[in-house]
Protein backbone atom coordinates (compact mmCIF):
# COMPACT_ATOMS: atom_id res chain seq x y z
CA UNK A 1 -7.96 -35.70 2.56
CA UNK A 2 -10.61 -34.85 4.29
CA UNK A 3 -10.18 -32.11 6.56
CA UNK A 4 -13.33 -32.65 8.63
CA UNK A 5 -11.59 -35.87 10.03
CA UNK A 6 -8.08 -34.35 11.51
CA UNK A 7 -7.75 -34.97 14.89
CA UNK A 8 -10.72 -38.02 15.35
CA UNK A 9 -10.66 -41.74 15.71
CA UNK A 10 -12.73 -44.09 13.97
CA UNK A 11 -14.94 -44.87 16.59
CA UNK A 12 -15.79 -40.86 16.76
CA UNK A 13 -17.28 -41.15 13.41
CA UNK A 14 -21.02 -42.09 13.07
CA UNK A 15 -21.19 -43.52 9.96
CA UNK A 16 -17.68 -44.58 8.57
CA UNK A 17 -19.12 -47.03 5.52
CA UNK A 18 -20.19 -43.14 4.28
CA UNK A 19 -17.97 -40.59 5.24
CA UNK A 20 -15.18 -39.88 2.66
CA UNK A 21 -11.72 -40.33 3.93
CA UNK A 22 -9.87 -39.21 0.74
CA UNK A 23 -10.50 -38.20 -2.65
CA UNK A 24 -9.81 -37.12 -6.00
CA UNK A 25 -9.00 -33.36 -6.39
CA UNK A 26 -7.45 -30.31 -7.98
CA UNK A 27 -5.78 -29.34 -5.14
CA UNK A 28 -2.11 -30.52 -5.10
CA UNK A 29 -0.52 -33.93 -3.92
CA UNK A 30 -0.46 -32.69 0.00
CA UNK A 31 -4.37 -30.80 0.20
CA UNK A 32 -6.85 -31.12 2.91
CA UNK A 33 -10.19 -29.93 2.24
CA UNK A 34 -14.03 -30.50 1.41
CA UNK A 35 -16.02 -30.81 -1.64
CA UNK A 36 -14.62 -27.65 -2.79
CA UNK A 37 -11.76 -29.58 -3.35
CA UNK A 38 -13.35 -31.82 -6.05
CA UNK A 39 -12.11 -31.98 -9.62
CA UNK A 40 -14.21 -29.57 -11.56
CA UNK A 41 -15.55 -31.83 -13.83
CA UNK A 42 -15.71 -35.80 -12.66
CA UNK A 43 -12.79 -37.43 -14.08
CA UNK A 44 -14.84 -41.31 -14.86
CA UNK A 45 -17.80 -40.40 -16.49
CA UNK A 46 -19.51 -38.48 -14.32
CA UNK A 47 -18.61 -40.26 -11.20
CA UNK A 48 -16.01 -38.98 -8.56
CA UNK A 49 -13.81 -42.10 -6.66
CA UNK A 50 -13.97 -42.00 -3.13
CA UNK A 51 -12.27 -43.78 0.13
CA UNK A 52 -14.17 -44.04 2.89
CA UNK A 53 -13.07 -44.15 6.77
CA UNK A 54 -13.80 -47.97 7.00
CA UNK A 55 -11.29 -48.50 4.20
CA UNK A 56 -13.69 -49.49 1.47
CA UNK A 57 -13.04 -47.57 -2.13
CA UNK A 58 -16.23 -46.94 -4.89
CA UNK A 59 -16.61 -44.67 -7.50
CA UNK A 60 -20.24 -42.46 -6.72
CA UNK A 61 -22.11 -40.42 -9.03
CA UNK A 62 -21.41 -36.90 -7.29
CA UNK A 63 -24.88 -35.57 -5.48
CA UNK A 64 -25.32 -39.53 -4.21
CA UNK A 65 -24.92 -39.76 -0.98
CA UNK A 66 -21.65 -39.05 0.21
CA UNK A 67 -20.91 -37.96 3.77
CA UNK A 68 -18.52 -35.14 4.48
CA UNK A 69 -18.96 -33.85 7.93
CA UNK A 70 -18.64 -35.18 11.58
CA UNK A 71 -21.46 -34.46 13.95
């Protein structure tokens, strides 16, 4: 999950349709983290699979785009 989220409410995030909710990662079944957390290498051919705070899901080459952080 994304650790830059704990603690906020949807309508305290600027751009939900872009901000990654949870993701893919090395880090165990219970981490909370960043991009640091990110599988090594993507896992679907070059692209990482994201869920974002409004509840949609997509699979994003990494480097496109992705928001991580709460102003």
């Amino acid at each position: 999950m994304n650790r830059a989220l704990q603690g906020r409410r949807i309508d305290e995030v600027p751009a939900p349709e872009d901000t990654v909710l949870i993701f893919e990662s090395d880090g165990g079944w219970n981490a909370a983290g960043g991009e640091e957390l990110l599988p090594r290498v993507p896992r679907h051919y070059g692209f990482d699979v994201y869920g974002f705070v409004n509840g949609r899901v997509s699979m994003v080459r990494r480097g496109d785009g992705v928001r991580w952080e709460v102003e």
